[in-house]
C-alpha atoms as a PDB file:
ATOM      1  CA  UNK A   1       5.721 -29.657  11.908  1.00  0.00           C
ATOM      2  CA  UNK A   2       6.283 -29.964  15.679  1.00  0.00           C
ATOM      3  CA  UNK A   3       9.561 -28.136  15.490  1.00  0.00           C
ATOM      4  CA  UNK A   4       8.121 -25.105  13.184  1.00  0.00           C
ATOM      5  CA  UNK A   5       5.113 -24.694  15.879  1.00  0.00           C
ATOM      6  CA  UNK A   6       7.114 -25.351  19.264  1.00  0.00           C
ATOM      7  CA  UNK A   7       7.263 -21.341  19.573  1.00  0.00           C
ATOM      8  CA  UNK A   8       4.464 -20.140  18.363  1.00  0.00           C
ATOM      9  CA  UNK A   9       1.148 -18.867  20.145  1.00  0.00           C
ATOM     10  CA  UNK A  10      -2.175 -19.037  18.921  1.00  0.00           C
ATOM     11  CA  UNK A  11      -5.234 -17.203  20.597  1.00  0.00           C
ATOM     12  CA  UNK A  12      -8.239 -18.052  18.674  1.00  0.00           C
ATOM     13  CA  UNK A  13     -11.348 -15.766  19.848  1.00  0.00           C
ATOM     14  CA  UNK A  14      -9.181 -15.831  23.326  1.00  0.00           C
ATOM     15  CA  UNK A  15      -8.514 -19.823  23.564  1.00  0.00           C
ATOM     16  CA  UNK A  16      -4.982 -21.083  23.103  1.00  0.00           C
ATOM     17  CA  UNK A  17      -5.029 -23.295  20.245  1.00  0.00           C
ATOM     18  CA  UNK A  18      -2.371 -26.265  21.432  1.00  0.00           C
ATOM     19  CA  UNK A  19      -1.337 -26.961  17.835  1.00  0.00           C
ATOM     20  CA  UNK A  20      -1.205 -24.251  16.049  1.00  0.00           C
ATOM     21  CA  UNK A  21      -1.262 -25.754  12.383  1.00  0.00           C
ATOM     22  CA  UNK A  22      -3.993 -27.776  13.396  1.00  0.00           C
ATOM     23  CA  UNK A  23      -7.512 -26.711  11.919  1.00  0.00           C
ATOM     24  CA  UNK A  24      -9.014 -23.980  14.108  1.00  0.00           C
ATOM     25  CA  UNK A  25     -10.880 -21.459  11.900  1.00  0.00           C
ATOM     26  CA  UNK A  26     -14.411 -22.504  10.020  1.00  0.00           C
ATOM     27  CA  UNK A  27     -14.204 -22.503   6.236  1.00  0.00           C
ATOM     28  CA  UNK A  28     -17.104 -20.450   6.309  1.00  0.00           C
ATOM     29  CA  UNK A  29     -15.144 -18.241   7.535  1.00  0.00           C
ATOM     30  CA  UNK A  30     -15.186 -14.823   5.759  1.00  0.00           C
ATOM     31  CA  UNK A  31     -11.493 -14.340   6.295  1.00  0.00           C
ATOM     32  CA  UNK A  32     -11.137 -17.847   3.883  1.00  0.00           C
ATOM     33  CA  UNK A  33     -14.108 -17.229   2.167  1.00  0.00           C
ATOM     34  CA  UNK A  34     -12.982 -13.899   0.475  1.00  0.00           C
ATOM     35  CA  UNK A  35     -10.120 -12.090   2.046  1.00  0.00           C
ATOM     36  CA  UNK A  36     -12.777 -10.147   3.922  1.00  0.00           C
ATOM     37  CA  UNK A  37     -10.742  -9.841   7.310  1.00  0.00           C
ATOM     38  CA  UNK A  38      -8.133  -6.883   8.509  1.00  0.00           C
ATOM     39  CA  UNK A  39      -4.794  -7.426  10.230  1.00  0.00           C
ATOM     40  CA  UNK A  40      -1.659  -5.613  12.215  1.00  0.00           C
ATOM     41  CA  UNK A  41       1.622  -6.576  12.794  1.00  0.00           C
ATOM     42  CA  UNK A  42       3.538  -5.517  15.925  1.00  0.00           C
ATOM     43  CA  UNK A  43       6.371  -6.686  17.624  1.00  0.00           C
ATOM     44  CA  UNK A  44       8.774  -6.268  20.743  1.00  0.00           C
ATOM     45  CA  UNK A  45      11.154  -4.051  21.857  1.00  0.00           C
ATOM     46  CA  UNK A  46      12.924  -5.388  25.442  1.00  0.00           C
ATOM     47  CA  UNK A  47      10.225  -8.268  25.413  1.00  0.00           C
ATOM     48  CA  UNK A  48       7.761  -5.166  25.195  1.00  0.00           C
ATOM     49  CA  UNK A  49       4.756  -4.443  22.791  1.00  0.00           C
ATOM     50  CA  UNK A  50       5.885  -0.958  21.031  1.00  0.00           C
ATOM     51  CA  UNK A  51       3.638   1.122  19.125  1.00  0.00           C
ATOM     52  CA  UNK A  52       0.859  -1.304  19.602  1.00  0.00           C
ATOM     53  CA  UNK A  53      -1.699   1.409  20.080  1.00  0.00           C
ATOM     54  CA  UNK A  54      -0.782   3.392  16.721  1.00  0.00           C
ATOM     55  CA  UNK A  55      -0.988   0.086  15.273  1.00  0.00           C
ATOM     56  CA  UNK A  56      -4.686  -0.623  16.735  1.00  0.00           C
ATOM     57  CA  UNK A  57      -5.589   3.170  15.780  1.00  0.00           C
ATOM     58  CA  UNK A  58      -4.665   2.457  11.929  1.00  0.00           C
ATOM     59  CA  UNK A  59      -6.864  -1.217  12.513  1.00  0.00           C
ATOM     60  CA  UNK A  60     -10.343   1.302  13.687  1.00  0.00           C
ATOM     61  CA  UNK A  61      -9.705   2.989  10.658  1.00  0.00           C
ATOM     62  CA  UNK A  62      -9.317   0.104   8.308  1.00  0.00           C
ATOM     63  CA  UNK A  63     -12.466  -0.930   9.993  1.00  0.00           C
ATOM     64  CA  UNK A  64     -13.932   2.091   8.697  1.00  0.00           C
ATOM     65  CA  UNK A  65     -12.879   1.863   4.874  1.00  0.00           C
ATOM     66  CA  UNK A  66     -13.962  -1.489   4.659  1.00  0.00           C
ATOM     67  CA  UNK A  67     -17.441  -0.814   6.386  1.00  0.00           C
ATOM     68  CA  UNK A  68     -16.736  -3.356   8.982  1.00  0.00           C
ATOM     69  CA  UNK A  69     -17.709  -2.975  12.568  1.00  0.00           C
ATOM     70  CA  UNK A  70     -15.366  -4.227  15.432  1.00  0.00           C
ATOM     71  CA  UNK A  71     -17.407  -5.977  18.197  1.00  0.00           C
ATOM     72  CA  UNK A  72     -15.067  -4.871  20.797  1.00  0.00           C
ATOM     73  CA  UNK A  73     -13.290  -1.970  22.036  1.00  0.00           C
ATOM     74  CA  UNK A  74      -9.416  -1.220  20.821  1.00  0.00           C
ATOM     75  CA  UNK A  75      -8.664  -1.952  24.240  1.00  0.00           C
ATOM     76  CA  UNK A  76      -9.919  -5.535  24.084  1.00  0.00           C
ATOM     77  CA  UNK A  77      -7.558  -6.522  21.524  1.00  0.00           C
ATOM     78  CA  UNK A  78      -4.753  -4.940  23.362  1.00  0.00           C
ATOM     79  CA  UNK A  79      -5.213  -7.073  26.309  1.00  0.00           C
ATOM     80  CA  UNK A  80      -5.659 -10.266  23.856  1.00  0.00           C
ATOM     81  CA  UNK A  81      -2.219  -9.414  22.206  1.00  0.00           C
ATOM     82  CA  UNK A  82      -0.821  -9.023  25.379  1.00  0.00           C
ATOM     83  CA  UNK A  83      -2.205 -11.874  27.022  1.00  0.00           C
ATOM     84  CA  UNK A  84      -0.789 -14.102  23.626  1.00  0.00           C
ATOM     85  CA  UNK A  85       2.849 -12.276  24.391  1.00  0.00           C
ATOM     86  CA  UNK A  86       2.451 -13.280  27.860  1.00  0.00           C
ATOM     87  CA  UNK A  87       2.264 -17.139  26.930  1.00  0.00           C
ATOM     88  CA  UNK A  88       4.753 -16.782  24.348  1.00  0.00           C
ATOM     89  CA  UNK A  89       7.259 -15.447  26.824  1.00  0.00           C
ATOM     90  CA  UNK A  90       6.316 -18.254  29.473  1.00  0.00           C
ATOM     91  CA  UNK A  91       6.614 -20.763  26.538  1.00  0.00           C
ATOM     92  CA  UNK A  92      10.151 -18.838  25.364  1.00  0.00           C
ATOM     93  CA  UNK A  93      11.673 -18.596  29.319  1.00  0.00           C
ATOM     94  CA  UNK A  94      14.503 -18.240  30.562  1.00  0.00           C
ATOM     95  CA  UNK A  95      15.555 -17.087  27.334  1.00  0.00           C
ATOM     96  CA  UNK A  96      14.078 -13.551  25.874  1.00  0.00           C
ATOM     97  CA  UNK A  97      13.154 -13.895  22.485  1.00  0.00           C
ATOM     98  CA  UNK A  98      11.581 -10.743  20.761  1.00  0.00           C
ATOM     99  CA  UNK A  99       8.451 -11.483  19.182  1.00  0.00           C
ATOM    100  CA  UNK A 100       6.277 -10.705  16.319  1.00  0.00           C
ATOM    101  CA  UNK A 101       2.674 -10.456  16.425  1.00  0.00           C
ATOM    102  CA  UNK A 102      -0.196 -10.583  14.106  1.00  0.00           C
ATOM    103  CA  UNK A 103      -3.700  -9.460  15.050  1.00  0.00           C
ATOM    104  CA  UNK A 104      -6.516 -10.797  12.435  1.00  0.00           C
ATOM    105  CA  UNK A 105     -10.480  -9.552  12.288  1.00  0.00           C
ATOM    106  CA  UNK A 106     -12.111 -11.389   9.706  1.00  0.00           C
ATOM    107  CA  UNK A 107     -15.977 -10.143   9.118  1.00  0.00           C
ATOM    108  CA  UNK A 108     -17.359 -13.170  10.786  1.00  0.00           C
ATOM    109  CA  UNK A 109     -18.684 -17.027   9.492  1.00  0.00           C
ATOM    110  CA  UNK A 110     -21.278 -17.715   7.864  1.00  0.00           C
ATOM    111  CA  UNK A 111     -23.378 -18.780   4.701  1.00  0.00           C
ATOM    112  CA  UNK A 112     -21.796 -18.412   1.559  1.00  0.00           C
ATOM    113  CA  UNK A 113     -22.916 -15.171   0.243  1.00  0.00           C
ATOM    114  CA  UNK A 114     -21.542 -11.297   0.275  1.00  0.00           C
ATOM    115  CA  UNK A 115     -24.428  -9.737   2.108  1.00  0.00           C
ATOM    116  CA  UNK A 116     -24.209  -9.578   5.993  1.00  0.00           C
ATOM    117  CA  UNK A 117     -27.331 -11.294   6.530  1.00  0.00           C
ATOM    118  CA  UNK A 118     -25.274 -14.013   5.622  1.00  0.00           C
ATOM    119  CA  UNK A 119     -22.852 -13.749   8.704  1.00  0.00           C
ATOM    120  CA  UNK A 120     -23.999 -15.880  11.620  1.00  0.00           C
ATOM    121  CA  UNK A 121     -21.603 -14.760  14.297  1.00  0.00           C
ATOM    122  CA  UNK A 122     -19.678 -11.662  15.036  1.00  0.00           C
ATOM    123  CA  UNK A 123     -15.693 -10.425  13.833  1.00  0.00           C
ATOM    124  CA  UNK A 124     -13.629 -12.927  15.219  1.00  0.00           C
ATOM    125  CA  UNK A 125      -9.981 -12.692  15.639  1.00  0.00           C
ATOM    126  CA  UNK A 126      -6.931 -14.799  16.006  1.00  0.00           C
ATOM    127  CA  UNK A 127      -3.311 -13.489  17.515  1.00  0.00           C
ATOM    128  CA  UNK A 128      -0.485 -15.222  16.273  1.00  0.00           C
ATOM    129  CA  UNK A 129       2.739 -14.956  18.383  1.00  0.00           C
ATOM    130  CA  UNK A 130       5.993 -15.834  17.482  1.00  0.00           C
ATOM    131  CA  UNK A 131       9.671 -15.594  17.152  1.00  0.00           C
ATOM    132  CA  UNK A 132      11.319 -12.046  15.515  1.00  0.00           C
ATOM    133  CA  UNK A 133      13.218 -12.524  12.681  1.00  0.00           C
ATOM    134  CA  UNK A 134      14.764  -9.333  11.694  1.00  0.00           C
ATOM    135  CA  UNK A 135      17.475  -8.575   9.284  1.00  0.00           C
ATOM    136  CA  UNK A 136      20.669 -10.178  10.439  1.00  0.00           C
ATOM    137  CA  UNK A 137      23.490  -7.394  10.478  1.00  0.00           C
ATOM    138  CA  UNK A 138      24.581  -9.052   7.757  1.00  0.00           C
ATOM    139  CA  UNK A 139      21.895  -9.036   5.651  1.00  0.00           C
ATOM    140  CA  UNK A 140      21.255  -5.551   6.210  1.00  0.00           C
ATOM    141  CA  UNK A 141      25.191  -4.452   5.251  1.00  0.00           C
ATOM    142  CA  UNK A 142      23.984  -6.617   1.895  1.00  0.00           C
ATOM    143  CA  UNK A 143      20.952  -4.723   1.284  1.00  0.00           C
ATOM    144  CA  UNK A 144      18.162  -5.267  -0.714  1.00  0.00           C
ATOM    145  CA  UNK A 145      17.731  -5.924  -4.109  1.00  0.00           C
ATOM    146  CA  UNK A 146      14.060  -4.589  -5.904  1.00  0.00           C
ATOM    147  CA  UNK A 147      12.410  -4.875  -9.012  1.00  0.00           C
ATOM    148  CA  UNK A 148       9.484  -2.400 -10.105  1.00  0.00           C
ATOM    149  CA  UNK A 149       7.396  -4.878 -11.801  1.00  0.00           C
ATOM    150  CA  UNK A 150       4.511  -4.638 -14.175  1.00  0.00           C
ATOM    151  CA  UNK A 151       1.330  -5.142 -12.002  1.00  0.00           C
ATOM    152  CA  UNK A 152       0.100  -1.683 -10.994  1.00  0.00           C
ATOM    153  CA  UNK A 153      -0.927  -0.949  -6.863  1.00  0.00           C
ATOM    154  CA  UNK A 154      -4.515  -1.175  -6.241  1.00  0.00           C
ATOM    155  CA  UNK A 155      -5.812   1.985  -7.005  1.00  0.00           C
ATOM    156  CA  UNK A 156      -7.782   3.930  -3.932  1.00  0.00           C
ATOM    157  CA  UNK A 157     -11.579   3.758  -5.459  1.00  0.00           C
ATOM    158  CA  UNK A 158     -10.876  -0.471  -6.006  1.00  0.00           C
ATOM    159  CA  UNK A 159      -9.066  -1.609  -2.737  1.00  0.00           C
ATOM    160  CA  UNK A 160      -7.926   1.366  -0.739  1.00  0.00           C
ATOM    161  CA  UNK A 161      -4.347   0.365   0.099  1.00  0.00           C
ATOM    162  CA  UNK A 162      -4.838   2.792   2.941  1.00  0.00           C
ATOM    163  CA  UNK A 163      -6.864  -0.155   4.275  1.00  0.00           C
ATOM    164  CA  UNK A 164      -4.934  -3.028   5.949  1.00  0.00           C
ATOM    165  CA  UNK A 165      -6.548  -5.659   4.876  1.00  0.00           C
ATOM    166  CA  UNK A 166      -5.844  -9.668   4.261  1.00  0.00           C
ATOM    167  CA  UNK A 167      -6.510  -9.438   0.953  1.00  0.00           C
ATOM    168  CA  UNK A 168      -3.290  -9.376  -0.008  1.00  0.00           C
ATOM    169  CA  UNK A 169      -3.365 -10.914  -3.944  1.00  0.00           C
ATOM    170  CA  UNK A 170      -1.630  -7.443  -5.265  1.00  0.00           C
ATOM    171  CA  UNK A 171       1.286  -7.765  -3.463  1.00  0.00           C
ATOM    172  CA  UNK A 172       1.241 -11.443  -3.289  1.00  0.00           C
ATOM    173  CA  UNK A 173       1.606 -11.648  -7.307  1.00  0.00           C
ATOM    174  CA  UNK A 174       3.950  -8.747  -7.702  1.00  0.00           C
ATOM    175  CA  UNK A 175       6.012 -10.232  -4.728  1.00  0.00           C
ATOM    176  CA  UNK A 176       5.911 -13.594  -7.533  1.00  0.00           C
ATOM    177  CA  UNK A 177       6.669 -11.345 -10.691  1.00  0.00           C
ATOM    178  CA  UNK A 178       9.432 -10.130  -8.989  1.00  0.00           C
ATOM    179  CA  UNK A 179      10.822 -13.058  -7.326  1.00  0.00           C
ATOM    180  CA  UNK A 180      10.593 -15.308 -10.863  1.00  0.00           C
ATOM    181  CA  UNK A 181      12.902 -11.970 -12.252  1.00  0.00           C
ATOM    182  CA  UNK A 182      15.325 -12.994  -9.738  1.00  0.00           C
ATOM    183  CA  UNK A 183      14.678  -9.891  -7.389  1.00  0.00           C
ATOM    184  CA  UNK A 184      13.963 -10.314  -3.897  1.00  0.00           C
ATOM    185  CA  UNK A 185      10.450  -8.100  -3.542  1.00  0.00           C
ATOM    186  CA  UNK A 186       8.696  -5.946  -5.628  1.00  0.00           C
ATOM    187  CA  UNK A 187       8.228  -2.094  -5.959  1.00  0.00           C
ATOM    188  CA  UNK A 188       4.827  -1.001  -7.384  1.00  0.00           C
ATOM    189  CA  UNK A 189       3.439   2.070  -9.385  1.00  0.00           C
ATOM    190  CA  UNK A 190       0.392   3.216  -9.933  1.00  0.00           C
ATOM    191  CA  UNK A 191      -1.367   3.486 -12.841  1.00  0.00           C
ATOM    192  CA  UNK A 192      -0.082   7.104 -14.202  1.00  0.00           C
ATOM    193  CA  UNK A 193       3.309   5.435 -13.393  1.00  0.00           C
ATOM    194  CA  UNK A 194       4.571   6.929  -9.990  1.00  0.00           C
ATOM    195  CA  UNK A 195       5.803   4.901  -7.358  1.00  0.00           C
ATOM    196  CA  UNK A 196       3.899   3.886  -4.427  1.00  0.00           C
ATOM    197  CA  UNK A 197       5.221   1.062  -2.055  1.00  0.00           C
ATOM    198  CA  UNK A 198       6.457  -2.455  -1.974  1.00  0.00           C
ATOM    199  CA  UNK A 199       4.421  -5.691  -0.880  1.00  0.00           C
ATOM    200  CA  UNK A 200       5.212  -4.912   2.316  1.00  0.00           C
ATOM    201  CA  UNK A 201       7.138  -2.025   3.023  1.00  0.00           C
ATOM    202  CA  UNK A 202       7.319   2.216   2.781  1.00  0.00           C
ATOM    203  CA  UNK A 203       9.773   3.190   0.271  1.00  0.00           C
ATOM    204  CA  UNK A 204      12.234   5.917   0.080  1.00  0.00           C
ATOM    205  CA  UNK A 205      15.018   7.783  -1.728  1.00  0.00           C
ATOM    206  CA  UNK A 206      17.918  10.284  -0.710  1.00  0.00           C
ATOM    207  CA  UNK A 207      19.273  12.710  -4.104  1.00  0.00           C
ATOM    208  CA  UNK A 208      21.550  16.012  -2.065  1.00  0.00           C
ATOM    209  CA  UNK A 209      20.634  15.082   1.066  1.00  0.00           C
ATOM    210  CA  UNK A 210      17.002  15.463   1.012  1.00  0.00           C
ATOM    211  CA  UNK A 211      14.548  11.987   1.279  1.00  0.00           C
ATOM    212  CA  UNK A 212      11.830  11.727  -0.530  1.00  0.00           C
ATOM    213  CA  UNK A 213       8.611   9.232  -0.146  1.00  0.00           C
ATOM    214  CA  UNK A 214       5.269   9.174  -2.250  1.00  0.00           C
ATOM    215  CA  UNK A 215       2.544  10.954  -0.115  1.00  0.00           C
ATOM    216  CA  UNK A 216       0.323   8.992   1.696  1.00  0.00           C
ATOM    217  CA  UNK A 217      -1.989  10.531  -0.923  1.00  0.00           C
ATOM    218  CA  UNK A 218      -1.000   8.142  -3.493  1.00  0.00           C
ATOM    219  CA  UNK A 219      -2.836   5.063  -2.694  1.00  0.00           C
ATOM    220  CA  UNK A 220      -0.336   3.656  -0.079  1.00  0.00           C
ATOM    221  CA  UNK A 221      -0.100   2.280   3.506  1.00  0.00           C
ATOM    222  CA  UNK A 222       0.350   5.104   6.579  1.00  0.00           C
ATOM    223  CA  UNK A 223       2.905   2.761   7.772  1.00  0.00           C
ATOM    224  CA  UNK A 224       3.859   3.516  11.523  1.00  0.00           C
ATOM    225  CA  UNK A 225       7.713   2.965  10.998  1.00  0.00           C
ATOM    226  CA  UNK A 226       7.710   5.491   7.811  1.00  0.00           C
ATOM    227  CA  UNK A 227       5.407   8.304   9.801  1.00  0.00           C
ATOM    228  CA  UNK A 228       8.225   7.438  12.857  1.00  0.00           C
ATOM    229  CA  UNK A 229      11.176   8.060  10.754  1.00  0.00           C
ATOM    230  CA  UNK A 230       9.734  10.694   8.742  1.00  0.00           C
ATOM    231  CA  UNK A 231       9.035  12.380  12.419  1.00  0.00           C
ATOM    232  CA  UNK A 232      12.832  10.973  13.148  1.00  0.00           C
ATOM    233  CA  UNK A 233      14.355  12.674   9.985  1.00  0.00           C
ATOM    234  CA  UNK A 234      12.969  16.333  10.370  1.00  0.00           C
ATOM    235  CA  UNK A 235      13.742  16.323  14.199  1.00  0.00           C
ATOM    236  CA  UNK A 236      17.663  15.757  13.059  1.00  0.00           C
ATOM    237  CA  UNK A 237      17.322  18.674  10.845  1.00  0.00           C
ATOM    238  CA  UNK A 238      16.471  16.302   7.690  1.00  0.00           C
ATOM    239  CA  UNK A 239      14.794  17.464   4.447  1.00  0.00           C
ATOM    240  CA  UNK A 240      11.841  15.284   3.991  1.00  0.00           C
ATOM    241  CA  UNK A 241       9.779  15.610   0.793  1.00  0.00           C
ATOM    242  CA  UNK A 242       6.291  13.708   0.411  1.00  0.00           C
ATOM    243  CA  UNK A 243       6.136  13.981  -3.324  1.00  0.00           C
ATOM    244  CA  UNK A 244       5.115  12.005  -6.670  1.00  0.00           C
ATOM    245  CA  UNK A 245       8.216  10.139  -8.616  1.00  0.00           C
ATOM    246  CA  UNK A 246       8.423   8.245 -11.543  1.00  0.00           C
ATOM    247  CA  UNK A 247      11.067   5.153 -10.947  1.00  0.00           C
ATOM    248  CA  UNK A 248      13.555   6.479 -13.307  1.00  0.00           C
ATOM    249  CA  UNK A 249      14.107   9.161 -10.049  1.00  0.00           C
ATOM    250  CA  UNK A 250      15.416   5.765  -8.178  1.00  0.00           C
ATOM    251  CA  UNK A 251      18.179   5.352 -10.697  1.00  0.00           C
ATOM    252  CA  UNK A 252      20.458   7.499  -9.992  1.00  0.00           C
ATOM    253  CA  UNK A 253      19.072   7.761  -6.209  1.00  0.00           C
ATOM    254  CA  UNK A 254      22.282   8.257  -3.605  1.00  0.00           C
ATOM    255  CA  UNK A 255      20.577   6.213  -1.117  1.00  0.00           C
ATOM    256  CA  UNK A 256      16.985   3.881  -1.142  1.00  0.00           C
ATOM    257  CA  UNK A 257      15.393   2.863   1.537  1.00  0.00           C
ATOM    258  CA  UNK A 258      12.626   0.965   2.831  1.00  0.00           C
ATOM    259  CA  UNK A 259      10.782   1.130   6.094  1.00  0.00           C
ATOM    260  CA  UNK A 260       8.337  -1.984   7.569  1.00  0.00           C
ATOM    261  CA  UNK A 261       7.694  -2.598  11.729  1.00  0.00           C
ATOM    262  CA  UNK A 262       9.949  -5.907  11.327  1.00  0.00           C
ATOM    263  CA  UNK A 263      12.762  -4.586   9.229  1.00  0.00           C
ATOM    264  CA  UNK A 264      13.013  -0.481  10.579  1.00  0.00           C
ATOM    265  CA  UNK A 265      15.092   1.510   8.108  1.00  0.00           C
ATOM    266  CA  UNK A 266      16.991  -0.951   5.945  1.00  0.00           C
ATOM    267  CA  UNK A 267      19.007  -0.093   2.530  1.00  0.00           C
ATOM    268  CA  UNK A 268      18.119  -1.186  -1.137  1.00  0.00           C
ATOM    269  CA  UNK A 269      21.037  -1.583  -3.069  1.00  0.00           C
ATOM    270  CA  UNK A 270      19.870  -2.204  -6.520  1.00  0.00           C
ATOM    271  CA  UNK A 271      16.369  -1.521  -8.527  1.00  0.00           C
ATOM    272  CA  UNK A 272      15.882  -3.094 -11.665  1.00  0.00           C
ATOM    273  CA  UNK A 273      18.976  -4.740 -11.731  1.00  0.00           C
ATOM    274  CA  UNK A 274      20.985  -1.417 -11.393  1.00  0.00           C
ATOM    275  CA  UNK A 275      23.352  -0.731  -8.541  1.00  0.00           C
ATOM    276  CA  UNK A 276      22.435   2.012  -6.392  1.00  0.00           C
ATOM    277  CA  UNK A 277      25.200   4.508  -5.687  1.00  0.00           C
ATOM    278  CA  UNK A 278      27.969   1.733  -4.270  1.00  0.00           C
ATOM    279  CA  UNK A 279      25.643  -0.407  -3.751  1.00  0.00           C
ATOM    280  CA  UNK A 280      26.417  -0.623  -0.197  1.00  0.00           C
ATOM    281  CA  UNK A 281      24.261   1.390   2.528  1.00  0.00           C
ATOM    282  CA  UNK A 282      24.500   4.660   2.466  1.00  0.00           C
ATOM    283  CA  UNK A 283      25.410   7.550   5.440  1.00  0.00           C
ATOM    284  CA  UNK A 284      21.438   9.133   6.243  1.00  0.00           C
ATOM    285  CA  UNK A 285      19.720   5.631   5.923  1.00  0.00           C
ATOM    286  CA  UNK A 286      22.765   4.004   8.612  1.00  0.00           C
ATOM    287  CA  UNK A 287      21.657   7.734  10.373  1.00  0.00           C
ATOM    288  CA  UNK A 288      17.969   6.654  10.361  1.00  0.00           C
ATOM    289  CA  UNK A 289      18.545   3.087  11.439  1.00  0.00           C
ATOM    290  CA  UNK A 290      20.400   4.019  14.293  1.00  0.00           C
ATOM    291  CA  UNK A 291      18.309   6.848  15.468  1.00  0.00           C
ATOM    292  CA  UNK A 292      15.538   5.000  14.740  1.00  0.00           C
ATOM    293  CA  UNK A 293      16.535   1.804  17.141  1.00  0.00           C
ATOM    294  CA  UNK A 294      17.640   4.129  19.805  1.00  0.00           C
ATOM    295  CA  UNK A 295      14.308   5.893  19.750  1.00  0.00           C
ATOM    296  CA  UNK A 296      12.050   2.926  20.039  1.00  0.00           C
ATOM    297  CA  UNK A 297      14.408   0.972  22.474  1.00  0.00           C
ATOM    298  CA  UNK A 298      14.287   4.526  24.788  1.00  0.00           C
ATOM    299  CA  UNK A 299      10.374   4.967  24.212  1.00  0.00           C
ATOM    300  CA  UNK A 300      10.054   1.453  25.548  1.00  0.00           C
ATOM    301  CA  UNK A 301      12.113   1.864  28.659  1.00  0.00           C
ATOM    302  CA  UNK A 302      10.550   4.827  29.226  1.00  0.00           C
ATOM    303  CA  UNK A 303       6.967   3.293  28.949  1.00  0.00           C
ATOM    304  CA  UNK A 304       8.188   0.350  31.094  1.00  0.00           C
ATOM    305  CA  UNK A 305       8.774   2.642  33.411  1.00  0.00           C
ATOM    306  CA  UNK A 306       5.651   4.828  33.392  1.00  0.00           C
END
């Protein structure tokens, strides 16, 4: 256990936690108690936060679907994140290691009981800092292999998937259904049958040159990378269509891909246990990669700078 923690940071209501598998959360916490708690992941570009206010933007309005209110201004979790990447760093020197970062709000502890005269204290948060693990190059020339599984996405008037929340049991038991099919992550539909997202991720497809994503109308994330690359895409003189699709449009797809704040733009190679084109990467999603990377590495100089 002492080698998994050795670079990780924990901030706990803005106390480093020295061991961070050791107990530091109340069961009574809400966040344990029911899933009732919001989160954001962020990472580093250049040892730098990137995209960390879009990111804290989206967590104010998760705030507002699920009716929770944030004890302290946007700007107060900024400085916590940044204080937690500031002790990772110290913790990680000489050596620059690129980080990921995970902001939690849970609703508060208290009694056991939904109502909030229940809560006894206000949101309290945790930041979690630790090392980046992004797709090797190799494991991005592989791809990634997807199965649409059987469990439909939450729909919008149960659990607003626009909502980032830590209840995460949809995508946690599609990411299983898919997993025991021998796939490595799950696509989900809704329940007329048009594709939404993944567990994790924005998804994607490329038929004569034009890419196509569900609208965010559909019951999915706004995921920063996929409004990025959609921005990306049209700037390069790109087609982009934000339209409904069945999965049998995936099938004979020329390109997939998926976008997420750890893993970019990166390809999907097969769906349901069909090959995708070659199966290998294909030219527009290598195109959005690269002029993804090379945006967000220039945006960060240039903020470093500013």
């Amino acid at each position: 256990m002492e080698t998994a923690s050795k670079n990780i940071v924990l901030n706990v209501n803005g106390e480093f936690i020295a061991d961070p598998f050791a107990p530091s959360i109340s069961a009574f916490d809400r966040s344990y108690l029911y899933g009732d708690s919001l989160y954001e992941v962020v990472r580093t570009y250049g040892g730098r936060f990137l995209y960390l206010e879009e990111h804290l933007v989206r967590l104010a309005k998760s705030a507002d679907l699920c009716k929770m209110k944030l004890s302290k201004p946007l700007s107060f979790y900024a400085q916590e994140c940044e204080k937690s990447l500031n002790a990772f760093n110290t913790l990680n020197a000489p050596k620059l290691t690129e980080a990921y970062c995970r902001l939690v709000i849970s609703r508060g502890t208290g009694k056991i009981g939904f109502g909030t005269e229940n809560i006894l204290s206000g949101p309290t948060f945790a930041v979690i800092v630790q090392p980046l693990n992004p797709p090797t190059p190799e494991q991005w020339e592989a791809g990634y292999r997807y199965g649409v599984v059987d469990r439909w996405r939450n729909e919008k008037r149960a659990l607003d998937p626009a909502a980032k929340t830590g209840n995460y049991l949809n995508s946690l038991l599609a990411y299983l259904e898919a997993t025991n099919d021998g796939y490595q992550d799950a696509l989900l539909c809704d329940s007329a049958g048009f594709l939404t997202e993944g567990t994790t991720f924005n998804l994607f497809y490329v038929k004569r040159d034009i890419i196509v994503t569900p609208p965010f109308s559909s019951g999915i994330l706004d995921g920063i990378t996929r409004r990025t690359v959609i921005q990306i895409a049209r700037r390069m003189g790109l087609e982009v269509r934000e339209v409904p699709f069945p999965k049998e449009r995936l099938y004979d797809a020329a390109e997939i891909f998926m976008t997420s704040t750890i893993k970019e733009v990166a390809p999907v190679v097969e769906i349901d246990g069909r090959k995708i084109a070659n199966g290998k990467p294909g030219k527009i999603t290598r195109r959005l990669k690269n002029a993804f990377t090379e945006y967000s590495l220039a945006r960060s100089e240039k903020e470093k700078k500013s």
